[in-house]
Protein backbone atom coordinates (compact mmCIF):
# COMPACT_ATOMS: atom_id res chain seq x y z
CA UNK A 1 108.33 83.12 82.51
CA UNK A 2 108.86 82.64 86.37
CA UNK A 3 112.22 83.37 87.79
CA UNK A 4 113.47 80.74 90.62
CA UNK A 5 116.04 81.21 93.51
CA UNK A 6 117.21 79.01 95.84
CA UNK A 7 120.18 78.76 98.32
CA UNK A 8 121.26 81.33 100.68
CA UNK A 9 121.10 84.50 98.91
CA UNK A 10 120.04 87.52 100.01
CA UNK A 11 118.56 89.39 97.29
CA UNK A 12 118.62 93.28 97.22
CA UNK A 13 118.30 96.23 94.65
CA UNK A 14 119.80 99.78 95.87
CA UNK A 15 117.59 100.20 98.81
CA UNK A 16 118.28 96.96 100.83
CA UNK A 17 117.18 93.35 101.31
CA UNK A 18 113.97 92.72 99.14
CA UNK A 19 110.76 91.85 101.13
CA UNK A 20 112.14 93.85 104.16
CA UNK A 21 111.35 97.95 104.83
CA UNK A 22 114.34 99.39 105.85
CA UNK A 23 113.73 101.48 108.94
CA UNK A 24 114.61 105.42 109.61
CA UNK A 25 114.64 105.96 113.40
CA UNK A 26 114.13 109.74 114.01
CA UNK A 27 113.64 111.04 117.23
CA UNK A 28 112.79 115.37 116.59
CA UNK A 29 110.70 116.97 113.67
CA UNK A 30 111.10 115.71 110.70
CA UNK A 31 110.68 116.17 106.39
CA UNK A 32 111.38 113.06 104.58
CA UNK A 33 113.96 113.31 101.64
CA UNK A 34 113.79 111.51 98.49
CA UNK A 35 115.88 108.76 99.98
CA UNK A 36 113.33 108.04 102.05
CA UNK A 37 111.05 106.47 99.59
CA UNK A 38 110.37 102.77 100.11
CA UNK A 39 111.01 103.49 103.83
CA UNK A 40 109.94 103.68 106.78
CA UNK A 41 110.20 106.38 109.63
CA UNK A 42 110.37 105.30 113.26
CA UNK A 43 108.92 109.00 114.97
CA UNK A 44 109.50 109.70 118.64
CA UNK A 45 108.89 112.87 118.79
CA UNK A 46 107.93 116.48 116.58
CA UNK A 47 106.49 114.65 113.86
CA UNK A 48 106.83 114.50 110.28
CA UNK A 49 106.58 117.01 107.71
CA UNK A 50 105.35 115.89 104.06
CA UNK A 51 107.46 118.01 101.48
CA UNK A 52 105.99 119.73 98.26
CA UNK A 53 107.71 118.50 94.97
CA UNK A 54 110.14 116.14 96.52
CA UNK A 55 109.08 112.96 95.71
CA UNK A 56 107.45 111.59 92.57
CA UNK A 57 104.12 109.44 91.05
CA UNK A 58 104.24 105.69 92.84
CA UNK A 59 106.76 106.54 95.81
CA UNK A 60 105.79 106.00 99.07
CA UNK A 61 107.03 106.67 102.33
CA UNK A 62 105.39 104.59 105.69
CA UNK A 63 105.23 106.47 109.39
CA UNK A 64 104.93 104.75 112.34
CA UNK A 65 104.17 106.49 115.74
CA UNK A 66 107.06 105.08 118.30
CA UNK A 67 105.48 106.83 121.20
CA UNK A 68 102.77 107.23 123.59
CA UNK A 69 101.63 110.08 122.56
CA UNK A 70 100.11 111.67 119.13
CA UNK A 71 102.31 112.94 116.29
CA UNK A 72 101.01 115.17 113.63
CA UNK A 73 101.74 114.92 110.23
CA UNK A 74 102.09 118.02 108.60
CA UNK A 75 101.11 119.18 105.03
CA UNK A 76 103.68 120.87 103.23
CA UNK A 77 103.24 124.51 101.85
CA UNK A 78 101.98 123.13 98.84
CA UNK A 79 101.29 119.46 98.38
CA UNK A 80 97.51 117.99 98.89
CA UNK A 81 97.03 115.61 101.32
CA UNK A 82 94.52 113.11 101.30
CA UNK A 83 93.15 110.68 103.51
CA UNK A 84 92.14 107.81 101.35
CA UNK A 85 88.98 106.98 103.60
CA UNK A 86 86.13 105.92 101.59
CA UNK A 87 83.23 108.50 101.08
CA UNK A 88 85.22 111.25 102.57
CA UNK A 89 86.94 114.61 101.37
CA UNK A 90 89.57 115.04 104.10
CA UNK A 91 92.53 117.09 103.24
CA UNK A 92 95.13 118.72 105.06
CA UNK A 93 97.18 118.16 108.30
CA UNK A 94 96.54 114.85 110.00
CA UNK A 95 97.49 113.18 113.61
CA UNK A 96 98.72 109.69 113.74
CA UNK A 97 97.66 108.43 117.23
CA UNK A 98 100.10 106.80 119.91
CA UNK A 99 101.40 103.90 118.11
CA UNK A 100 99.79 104.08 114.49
CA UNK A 101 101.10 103.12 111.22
CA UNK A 102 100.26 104.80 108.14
CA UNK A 103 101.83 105.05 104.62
CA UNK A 104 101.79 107.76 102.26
CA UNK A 105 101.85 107.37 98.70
CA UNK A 106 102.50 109.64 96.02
CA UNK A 107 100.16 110.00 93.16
CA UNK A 108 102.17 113.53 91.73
CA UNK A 109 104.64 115.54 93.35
CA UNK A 110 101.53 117.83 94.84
CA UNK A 111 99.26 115.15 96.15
CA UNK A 112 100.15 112.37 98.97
CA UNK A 113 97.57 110.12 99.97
CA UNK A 114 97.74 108.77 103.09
CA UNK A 115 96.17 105.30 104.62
CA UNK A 116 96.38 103.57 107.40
CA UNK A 117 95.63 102.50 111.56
CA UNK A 118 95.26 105.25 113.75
CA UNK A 119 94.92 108.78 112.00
CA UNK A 120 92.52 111.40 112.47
């Protein structure tokens, strides 16, 4: 069964406007909360900090570098971070270089993966 809008309706669930990614400008250090999920944080500066056991299977938060220079993101004290490059085994801390976009997903509340332009 296909559903069918039409007019001028915005359609939104409790996050915002569907097909748009509602932006969190931050401009210090930073440790996404679980309102963050289906976001995605604007960094300036201090980078971001990926929590253990805050979010949950299938959420995802995206990061994009506002700046000209590199911003680490951090592994929590306990979760595993992967970068999902093929062929590889990378965990642990990662820098997203001066304007790169990555997005880390959730597969458990212990293990982000983490994909996108411009980490190493």
């Amino acid at each position: 069964m296909a559903i069918s809008l039409t007019g001028n309706t915005t359609v939104s669930d409790t996050i915002g406007a569907i097909r748009t990614i509602p932006v969190v400008n931050k401009t210090s250090a930073y440790t996404p909360v679980t309102t963050d999920s289906g976001k995605c944080i604007s960094i300036t500066t201090g980078g971001v900090t990926i929590p253990a056991r805050r979010f949950v299977a299938g959420d995802w938060v995206s990061i994009y570098n506002n700046s000209a220079s590199s911003q680490t993101i951090t592994q929590g004290t306990s979760p595993s971070m992967r970068v999902t490059w093929a062929g590889t085994t990378f965990t642990g801390d990662r820098t997203l270089l001066q304007r790169g976009f990555c997005t880390v997903y959730f597969t458990s509340g212990n293990t982000a993966l983490l994909t996108g332009n411009g980490i190493t």
